[in-house]
C-alpha atoms as a PDB file:
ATOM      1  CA  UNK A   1      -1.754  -1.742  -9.486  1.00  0.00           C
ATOM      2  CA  UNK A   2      -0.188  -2.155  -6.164  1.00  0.00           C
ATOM      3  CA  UNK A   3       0.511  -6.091  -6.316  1.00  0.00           C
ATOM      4  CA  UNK A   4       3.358  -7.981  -6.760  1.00  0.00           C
ATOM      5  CA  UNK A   5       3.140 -11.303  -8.839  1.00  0.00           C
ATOM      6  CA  UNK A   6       3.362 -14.204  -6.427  1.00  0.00           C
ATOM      7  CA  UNK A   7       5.025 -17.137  -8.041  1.00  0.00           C
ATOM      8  CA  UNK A   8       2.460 -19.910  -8.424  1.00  0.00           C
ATOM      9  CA  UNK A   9      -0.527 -17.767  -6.816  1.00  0.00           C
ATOM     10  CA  UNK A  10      -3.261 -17.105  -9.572  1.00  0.00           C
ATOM     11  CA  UNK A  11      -5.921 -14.653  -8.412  1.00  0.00           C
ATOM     12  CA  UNK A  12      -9.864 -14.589  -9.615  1.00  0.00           C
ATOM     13  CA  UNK A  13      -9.582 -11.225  -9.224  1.00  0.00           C
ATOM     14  CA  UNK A  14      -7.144  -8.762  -8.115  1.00  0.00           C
ATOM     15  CA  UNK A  15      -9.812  -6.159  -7.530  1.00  0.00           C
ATOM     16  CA  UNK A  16      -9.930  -5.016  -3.723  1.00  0.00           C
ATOM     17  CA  UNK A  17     -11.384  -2.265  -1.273  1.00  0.00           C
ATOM     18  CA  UNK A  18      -9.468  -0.212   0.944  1.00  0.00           C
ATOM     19  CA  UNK A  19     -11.804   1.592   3.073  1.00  0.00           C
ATOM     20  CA  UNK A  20      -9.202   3.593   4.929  1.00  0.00           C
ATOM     21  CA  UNK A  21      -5.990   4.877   4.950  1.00  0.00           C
ATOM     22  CA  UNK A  22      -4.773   6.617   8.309  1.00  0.00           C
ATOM     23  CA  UNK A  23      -0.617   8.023   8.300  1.00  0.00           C
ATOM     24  CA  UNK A  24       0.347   9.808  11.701  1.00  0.00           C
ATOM     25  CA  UNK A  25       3.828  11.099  13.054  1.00  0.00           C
ATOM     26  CA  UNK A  26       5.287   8.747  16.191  1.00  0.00           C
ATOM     27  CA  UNK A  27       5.545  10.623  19.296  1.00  0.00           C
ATOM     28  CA  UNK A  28       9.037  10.657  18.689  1.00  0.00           C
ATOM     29  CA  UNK A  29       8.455  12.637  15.242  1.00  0.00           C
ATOM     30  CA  UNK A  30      10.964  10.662  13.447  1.00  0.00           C
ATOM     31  CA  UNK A  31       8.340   8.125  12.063  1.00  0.00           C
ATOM     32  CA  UNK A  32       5.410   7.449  10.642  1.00  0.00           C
ATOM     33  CA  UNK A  33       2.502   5.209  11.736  1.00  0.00           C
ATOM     34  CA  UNK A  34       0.620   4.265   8.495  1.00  0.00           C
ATOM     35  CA  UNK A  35      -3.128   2.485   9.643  1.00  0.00           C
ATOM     36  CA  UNK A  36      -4.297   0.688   6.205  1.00  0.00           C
ATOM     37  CA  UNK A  37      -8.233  -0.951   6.416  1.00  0.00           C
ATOM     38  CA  UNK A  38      -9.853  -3.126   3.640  1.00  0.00           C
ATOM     39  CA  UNK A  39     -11.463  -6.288   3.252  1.00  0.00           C
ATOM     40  CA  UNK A  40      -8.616  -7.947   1.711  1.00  0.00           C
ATOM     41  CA  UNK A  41      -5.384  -7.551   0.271  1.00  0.00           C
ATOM     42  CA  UNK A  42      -3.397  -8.935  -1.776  1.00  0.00           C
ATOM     43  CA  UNK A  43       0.452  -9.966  -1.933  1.00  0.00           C
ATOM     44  CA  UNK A  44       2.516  -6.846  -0.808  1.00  0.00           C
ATOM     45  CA  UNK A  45       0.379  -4.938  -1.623  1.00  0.00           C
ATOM     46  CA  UNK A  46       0.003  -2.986   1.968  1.00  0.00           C
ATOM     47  CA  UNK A  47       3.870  -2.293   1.362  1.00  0.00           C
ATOM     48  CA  UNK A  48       3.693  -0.771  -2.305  1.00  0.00           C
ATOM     49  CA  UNK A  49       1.180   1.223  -1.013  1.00  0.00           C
ATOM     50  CA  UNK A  50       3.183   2.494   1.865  1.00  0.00           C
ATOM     51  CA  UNK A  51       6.208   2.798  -0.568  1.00  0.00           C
ATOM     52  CA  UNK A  52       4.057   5.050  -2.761  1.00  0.00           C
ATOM     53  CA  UNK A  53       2.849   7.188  -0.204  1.00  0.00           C
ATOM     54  CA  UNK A  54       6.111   7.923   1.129  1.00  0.00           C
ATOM     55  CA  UNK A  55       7.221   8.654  -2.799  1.00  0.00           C
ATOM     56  CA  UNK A  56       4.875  10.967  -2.890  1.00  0.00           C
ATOM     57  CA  UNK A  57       5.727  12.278   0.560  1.00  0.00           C
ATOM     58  CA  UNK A  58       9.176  12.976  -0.575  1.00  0.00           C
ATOM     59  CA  UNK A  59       8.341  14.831  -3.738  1.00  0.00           C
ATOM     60  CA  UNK A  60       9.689  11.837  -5.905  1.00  0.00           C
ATOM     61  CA  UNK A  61       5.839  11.123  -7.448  1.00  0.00           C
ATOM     62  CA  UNK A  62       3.282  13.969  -8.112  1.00  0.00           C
ATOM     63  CA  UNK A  63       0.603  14.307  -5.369  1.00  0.00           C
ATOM     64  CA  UNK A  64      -2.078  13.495  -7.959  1.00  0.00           C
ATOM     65  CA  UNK A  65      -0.596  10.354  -8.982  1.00  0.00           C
ATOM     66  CA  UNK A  66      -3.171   7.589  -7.581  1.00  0.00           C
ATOM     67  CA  UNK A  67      -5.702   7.806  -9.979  1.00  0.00           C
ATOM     68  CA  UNK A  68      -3.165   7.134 -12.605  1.00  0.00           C
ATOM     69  CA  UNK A  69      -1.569   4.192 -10.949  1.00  0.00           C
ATOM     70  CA  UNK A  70      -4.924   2.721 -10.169  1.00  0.00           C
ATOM     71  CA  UNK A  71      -6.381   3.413 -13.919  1.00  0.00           C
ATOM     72  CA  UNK A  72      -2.712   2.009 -15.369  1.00  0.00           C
ATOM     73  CA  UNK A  73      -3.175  -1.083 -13.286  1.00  0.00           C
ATOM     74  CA  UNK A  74       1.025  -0.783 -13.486  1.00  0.00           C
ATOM     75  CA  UNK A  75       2.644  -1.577 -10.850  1.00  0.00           C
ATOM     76  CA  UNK A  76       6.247  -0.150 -11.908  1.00  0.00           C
ATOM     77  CA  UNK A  77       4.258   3.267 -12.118  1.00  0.00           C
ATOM     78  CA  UNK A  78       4.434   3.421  -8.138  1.00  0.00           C
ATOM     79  CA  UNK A  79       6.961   3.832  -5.950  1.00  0.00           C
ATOM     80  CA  UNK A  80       9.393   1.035  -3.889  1.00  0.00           C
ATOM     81  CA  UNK A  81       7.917  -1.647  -2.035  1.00  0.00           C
ATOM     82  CA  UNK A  82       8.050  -0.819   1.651  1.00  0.00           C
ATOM     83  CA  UNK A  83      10.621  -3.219   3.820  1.00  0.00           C
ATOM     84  CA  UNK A  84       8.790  -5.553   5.823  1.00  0.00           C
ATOM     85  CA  UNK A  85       9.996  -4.767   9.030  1.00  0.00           C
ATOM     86  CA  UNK A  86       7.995  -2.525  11.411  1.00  0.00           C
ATOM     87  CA  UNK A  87       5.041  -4.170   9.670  1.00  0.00           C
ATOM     88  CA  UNK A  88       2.251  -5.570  12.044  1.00  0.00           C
ATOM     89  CA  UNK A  89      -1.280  -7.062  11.155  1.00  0.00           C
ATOM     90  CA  UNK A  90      -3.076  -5.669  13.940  1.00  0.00           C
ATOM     91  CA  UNK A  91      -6.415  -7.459  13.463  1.00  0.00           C
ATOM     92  CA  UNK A  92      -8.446  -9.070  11.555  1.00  0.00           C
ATOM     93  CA  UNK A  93     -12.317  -9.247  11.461  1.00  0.00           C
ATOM     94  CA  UNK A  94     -14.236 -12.289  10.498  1.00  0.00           C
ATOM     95  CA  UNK A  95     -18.233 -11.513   9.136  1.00  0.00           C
END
């Protein structure tokens, strides 16, 4: 639900965790500092989740919308994809 198609990428599964999702205001208040954990992800898929949380941040999806997105598997039924700048893989953990 929160992946974009990547031209000539075909996935086994598009099925991921996200074990945490962290959203603070910058000291500055004027931004937010969104923290997103899982053991994968998939293409974009960090940003549409930003974008949707900041959709429904804004009042322009219901607050109770995830479950729907996530059942719908739709990806139009979120909000925009988040621009890339700003974003930072922080680190990544090898088992």
């Amino acid at each position: 639900a929160f992946c974009n198609t990547k031209k000539n990428a075909s996935y086994s599964s598009t099925i991921r965790e996200v074990t945490n999702i962290d959203i603070e205001k910058t000291n500055d208040g004027d931004r937010l500092f969104f923290r997103v954990r899982g053991t994968n992800f998939l293409y974009k898929m960090v940003r549409n989740i930003v974008g949707t949380l900041v959709y429904i941040g804004s009042g322009k999806l219901p607050s109770d919308t995830i479950p729907f997105i996530l059942k719908g598997l739709d990806r139009t039924q979120g909000g925009i994809t988040a621009p890339a700048h700003g974003l930072t893989l922080h680190k990544v953990l090898y088992k």
